[in-house]
Protein backbone atom coordinates (compact mmCIF):
# COMPACT_ATOMS: atom_id res chain seq x y z
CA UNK A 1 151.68 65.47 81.18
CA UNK A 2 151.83 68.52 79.07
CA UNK A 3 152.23 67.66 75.32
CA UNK A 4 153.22 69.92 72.32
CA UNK A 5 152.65 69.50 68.74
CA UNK A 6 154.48 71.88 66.30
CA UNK A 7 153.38 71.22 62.64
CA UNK A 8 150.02 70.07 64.11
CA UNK A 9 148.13 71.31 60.24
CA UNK A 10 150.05 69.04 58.16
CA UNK A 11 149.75 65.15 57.37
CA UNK A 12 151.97 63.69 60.08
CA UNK A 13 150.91 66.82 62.90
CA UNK A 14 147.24 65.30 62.13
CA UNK A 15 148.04 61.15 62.79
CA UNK A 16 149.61 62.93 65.77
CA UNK A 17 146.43 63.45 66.76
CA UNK A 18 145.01 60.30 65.85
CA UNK A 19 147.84 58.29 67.32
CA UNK A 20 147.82 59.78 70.66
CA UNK A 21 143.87 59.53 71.04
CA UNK A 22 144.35 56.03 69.50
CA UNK A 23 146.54 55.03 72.41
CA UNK A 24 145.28 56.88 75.01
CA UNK A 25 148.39 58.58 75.91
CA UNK A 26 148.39 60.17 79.19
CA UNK A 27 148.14 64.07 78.21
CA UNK A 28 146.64 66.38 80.77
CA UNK A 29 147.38 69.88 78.25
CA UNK A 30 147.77 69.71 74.45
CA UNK A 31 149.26 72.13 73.00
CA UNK A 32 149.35 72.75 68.92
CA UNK A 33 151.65 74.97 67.27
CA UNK A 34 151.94 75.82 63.33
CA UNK A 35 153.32 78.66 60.82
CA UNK A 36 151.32 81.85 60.25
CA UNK A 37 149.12 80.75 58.14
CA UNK A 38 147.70 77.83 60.16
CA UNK A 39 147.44 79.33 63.09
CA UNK A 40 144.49 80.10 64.40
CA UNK A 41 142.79 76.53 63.17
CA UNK A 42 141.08 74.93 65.73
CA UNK A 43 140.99 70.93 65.79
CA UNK A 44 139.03 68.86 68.33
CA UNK A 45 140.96 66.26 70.97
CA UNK A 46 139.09 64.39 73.09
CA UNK A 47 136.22 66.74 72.86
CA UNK A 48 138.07 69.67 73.24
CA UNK A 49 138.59 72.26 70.75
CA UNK A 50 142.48 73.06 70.77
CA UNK A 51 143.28 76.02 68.54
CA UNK A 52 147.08 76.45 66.83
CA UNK A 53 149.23 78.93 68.32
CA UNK A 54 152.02 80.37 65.80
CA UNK A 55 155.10 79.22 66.76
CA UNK A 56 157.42 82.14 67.87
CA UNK A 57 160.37 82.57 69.56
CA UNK A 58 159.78 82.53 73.27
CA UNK A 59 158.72 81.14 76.17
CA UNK A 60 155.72 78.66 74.83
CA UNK A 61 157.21 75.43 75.88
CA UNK A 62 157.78 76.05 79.51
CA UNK A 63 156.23 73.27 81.29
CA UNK A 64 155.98 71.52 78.39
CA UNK A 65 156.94 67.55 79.51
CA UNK A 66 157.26 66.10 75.37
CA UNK A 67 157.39 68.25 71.99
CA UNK A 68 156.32 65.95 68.74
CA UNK A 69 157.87 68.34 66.18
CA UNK A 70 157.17 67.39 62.25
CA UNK A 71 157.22 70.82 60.70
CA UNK A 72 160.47 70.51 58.54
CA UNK A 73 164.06 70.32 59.22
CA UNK A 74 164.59 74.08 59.04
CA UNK A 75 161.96 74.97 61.49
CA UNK A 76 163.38 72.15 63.73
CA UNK A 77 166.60 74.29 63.80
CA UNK A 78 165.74 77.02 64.62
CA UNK A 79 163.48 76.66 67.09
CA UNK A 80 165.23 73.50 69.15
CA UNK A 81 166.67 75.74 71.49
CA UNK A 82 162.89 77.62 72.31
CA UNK A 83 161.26 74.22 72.71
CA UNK A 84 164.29 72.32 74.72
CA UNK A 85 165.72 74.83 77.27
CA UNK A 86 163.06 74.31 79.98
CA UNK A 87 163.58 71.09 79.97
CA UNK A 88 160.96 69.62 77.65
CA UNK A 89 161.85 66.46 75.55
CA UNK A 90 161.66 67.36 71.58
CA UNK A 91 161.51 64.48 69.68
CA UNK A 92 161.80 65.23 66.10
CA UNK A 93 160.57 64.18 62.76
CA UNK A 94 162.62 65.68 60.77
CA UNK A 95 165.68 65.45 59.11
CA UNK A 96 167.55 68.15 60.90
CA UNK A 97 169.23 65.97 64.13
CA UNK A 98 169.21 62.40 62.80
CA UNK A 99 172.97 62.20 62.10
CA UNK A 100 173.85 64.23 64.92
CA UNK A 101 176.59 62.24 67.31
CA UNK A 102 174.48 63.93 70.32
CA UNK A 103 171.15 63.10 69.25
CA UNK A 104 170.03 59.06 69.60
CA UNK A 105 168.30 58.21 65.91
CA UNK A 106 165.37 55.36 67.36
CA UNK A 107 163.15 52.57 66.29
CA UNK A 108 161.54 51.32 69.61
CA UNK A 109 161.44 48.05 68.87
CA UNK A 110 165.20 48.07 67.19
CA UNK A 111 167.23 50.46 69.97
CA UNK A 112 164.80 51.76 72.35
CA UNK A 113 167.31 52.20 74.78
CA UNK A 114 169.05 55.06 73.17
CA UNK A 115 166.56 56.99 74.08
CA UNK A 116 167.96 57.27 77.57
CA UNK A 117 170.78 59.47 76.58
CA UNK A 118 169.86 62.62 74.83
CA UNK A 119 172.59 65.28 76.32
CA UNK A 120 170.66 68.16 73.72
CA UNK A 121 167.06 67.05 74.90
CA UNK A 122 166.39 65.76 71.34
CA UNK A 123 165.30 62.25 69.76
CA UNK A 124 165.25 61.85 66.60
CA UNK A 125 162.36 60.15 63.92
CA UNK A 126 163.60 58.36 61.30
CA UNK A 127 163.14 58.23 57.94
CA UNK A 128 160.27 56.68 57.16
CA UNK A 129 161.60 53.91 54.87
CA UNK A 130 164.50 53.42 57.34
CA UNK A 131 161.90 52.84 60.17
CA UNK A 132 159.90 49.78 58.34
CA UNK A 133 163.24 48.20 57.23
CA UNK A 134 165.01 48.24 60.06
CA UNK A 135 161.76 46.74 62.21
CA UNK A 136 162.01 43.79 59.73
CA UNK A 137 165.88 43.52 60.19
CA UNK A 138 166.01 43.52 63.29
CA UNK A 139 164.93 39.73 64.01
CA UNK A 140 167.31 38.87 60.74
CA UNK A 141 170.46 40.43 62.86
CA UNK A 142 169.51 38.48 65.65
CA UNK A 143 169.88 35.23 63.65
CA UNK A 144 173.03 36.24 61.93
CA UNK A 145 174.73 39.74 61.38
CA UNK A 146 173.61 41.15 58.23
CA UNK A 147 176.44 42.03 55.96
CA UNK A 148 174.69 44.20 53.20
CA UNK A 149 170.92 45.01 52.30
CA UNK A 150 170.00 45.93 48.81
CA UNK A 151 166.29 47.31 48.77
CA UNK A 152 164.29 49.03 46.63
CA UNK A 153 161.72 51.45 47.59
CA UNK A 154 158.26 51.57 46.11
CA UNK A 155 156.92 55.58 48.30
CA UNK A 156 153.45 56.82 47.94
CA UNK A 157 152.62 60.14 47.23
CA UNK A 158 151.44 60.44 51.05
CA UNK A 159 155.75 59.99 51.98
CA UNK A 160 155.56 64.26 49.87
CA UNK A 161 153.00 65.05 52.42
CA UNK A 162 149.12 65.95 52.34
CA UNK A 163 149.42 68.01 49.54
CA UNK A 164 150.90 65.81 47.37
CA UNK A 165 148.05 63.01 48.32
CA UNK A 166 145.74 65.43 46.69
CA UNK A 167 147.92 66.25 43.52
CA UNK A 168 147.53 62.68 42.72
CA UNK A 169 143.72 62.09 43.19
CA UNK A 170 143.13 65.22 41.63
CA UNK A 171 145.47 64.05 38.70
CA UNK A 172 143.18 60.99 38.04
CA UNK A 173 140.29 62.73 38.36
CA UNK A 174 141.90 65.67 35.11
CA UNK A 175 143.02 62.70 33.09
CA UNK A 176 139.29 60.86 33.08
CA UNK A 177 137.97 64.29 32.34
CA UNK A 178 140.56 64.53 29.87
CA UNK A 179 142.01 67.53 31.59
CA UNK A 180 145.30 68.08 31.30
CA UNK A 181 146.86 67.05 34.78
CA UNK A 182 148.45 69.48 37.51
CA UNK A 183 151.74 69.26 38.55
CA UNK A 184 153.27 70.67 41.09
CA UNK A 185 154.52 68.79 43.88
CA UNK A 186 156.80 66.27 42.13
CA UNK A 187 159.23 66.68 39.23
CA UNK A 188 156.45 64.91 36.67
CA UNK A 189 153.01 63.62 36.80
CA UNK A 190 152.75 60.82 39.40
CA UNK A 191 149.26 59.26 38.40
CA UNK A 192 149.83 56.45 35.84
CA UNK A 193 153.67 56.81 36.62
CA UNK A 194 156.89 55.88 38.39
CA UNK A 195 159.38 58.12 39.65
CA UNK A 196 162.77 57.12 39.92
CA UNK A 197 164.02 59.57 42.34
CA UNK A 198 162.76 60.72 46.26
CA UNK A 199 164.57 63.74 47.32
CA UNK A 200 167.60 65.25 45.60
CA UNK A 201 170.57 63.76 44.17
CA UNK A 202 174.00 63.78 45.72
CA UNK A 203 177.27 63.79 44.38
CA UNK A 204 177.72 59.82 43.95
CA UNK A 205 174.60 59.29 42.26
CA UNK A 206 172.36 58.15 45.10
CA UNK A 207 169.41 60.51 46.04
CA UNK A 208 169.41 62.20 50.01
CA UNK A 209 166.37 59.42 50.35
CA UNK A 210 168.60 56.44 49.53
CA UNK A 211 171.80 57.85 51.33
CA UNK A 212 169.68 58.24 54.17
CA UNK A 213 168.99 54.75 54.18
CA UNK A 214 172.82 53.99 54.46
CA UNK A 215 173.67 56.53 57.08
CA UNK A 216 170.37 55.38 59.57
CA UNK A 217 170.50 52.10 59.26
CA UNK A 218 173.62 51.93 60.57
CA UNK A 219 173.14 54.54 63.06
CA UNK A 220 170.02 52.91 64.62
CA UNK A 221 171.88 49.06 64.78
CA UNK A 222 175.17 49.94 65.80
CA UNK A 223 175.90 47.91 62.61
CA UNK A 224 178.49 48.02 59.88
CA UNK A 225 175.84 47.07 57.69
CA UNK A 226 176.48 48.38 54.05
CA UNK A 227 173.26 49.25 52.59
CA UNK A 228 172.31 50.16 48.68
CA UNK A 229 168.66 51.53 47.98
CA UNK A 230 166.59 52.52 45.19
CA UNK A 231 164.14 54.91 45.65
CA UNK A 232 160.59 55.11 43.38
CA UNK A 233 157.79 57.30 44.09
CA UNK A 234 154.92 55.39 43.07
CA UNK A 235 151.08 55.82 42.30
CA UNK A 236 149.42 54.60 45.33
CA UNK A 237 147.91 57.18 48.01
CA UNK A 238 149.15 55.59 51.47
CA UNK A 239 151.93 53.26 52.85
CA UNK A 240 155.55 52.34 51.55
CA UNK A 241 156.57 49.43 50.01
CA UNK A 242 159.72 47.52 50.12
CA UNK A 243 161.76 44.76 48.38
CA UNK A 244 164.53 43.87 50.52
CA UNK A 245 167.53 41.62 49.67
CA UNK A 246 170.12 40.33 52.51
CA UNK A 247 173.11 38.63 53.09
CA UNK A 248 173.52 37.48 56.18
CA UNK A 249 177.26 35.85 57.86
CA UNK A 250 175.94 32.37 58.16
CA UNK A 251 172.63 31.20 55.51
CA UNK A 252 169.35 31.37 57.45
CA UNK A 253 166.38 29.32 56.30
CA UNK A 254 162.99 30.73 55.21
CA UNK A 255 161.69 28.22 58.07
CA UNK A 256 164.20 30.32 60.81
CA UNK A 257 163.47 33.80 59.48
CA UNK A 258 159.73 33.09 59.24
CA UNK A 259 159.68 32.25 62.74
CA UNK A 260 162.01 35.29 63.86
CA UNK A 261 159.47 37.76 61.88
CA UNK A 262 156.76 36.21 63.70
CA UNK A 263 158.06 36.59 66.79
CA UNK A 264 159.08 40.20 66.70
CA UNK A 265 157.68 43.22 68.38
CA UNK A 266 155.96 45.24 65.77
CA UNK A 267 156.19 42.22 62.55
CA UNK A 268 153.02 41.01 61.02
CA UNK A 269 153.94 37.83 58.85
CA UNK A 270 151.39 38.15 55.73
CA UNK A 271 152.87 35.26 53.43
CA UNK A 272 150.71 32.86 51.67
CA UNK A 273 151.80 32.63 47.92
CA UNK A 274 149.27 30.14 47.00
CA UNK A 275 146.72 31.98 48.22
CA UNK A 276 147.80 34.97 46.87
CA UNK A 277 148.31 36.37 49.84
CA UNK A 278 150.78 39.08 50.57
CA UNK A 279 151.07 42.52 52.01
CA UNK A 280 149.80 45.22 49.85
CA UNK A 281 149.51 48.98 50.68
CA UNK A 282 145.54 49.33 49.27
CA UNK A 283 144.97 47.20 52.21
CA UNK A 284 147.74 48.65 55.42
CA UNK A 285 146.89 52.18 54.87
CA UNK A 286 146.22 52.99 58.80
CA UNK A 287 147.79 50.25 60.34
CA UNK A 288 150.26 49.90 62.62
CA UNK A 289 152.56 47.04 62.03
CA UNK A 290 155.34 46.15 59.25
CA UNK A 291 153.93 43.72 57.20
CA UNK A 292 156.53 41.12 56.17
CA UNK A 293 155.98 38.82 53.32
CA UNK A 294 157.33 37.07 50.03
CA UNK A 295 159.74 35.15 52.41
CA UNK A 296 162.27 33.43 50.43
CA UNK A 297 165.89 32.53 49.96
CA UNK A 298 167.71 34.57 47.52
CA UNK A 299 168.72 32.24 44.53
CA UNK A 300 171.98 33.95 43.53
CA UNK A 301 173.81 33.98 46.99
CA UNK A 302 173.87 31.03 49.39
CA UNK A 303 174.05 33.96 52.29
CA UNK A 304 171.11 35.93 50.57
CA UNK A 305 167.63 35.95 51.57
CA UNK A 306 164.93 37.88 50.29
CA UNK A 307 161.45 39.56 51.67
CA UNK A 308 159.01 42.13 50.52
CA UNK A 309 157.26 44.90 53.57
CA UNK A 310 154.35 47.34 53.56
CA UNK A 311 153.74 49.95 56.48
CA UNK A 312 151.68 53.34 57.07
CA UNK A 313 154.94 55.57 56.60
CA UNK A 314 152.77 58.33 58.29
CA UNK A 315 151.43 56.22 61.06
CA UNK A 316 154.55 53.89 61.69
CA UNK A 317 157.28 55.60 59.49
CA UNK A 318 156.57 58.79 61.44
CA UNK A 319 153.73 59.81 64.44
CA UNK A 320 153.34 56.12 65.79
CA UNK A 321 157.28 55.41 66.13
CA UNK A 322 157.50 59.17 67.53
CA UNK A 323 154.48 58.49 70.02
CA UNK A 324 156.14 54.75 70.56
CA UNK A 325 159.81 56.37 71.71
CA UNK A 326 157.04 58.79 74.15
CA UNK A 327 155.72 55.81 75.46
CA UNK A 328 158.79 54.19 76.39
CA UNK A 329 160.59 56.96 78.15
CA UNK A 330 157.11 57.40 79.98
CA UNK A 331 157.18 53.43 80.91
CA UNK A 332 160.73 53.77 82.15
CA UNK A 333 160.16 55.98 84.74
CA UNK A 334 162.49 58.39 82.96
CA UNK A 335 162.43 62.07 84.63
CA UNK A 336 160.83 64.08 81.42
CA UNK A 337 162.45 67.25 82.66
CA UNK A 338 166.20 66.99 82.16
């Protein structure tokens, strides 16, 4: 198996790494691929020091069997055609394909299946807040069809990249040194602060973040679903939280939709109220699950029920759902080359 990374320097081309070690995926040639400036880096896998090639226009990606791409949706682009024409399989991590009628949009453990057909030799990642929400829907829809979701977002800095990790520890450490703090990576200072908008705003209001929420949800469960969601950027470092609010055809009891969360692929049920206990991102940073919790009926619709989630949305909101959809063509038998 001959693997590619392109976009190996940044935050999600680095859990690549991790994730892939992590799960001993079967890789017999790595290959790492980044702009002009990071190439030339070296980084160790499995005891082997793999340095970045530049990605041109070329020839690279013959005999490559799977491309992980996460270098932005403009680079995706243009350089889909380089990485898919010998018959590698580019799945994608950016924005560029999702909504494409010729490219599936997947969740392993919500449509796996798609996967199969991919006429351009491309699979797209979802978003990462789509990704967690959806894994937590999914056992919902199988009790009753969900007829809306409201959710609001609650997006570490980590969701802007590496980059904008550091901006915010390096804006806590100015303000206790009574500096005054650096910012350049979102519209205002993030530490000590909530930002009401991820991404840019559209014409009805809703930022691309939140419309993206509509559009891939429904994409990835074939659903009619209408879908409304707030978007905050908030203070923490790692992992995205969610509040989540659905109405379902038929009411389902906490006591059925705690037993469909815990019996779905990829759910962790963390929901003890009177213990305090329930998921928190200080303490899923680097895990792999959706953590489900705050299970409760929603007291203002008989149809509603409610539920807050936390998950790494740059382990399982991007390289571990991209290495999961690997792993599943791989497990199918599929032929790799098209």
């Amino acid at each position: 198996m001959k693997v590619a990374i392109v976009g190996a320097s940044g935050a999600v081309g680095q859990e690549f790494l991790r994730v892939l070690d992590e799960r001993n995926f079967p890789i017999d040639e790595l290959l790492l691929f980044g702009s002009s400036r990071s190439a030339g880096t070296t980084y160790k896998f499995r005891e082997k020091d793999i340095v970045v090639k530049e990605l041109k226009h070329g020839d690279d990606f013959k005999g490559v069997d799977i491309a992980f791409t996460s270098a932005g949706a403009g680079t995706s682009k243009e350089f889909a055609e380089d990485i898919t024409k010998y018959g590698a399989v580019m799945i994608d991590n950016s924005s560029a394909f999702r909504m494409d009628a010729g490219v599936p949009l997947v969740v392993p453990e919500v449509n796996a299946a798609d996967a199969k057909n991919r006429p351009r030799g491309i699979i797209a990642n979802p978003n990462c807040t789509t990704i967690q929400m959806v894994v937590a829907l999914k056992p919902l829809e199988e009790l009753s069809h969900i007829k809306r979701v409201h959710v609001s977002t609650y997006q570490a800095a980590s969701g802007a990249g590496a980059a904008a990790m550091a901006e915010l520890e390096n804006q806590y450490r100015q303000i206790v040194n009574g500096e005054t703090p650096t910012v350049e990576k979102f519209a205002y200072q993030l530490a000590y602060n909530l930002i009401p908008q991820v991404d840019v705003f559209t014409d009805n209001g809703y930022t691309k973040e939140e419309m993206k929420m509509y559009h891939e949800t429904r994409k990835i469960m074939h659903s009619d679903v209408e879908v409304s969601a707030m978007c905050v950027r908030v203070p923490s470092l790692r992992a995205h939280s969610e509040a989540v609010w659905v109405e379902t055809e038929r009411p389902i009891s906490v006591d059925e939709a705690r037993a469909a969360f815990e019996a779905a692929e990829g759910v962790i049920v963390y929901d003890n109220p009177e213990k305090k206990e329930y998921p928190m991102p200080l303490f899923l940073a680097g895990k792999d699950p959706v953590y489900v919790g705050r299970i409760r009926k929603d007291i203002s619709n008989p149809h509603g029920f409610s539920f807050w989630c936390v998950s790494d949305q740059i382990k399982k909101g991007a390289a571990l759902n991209a290495v999961q959809i690997a792993e599943y063509l791989i497990k199918e038998e599929l032929k790799i080359k098209n």
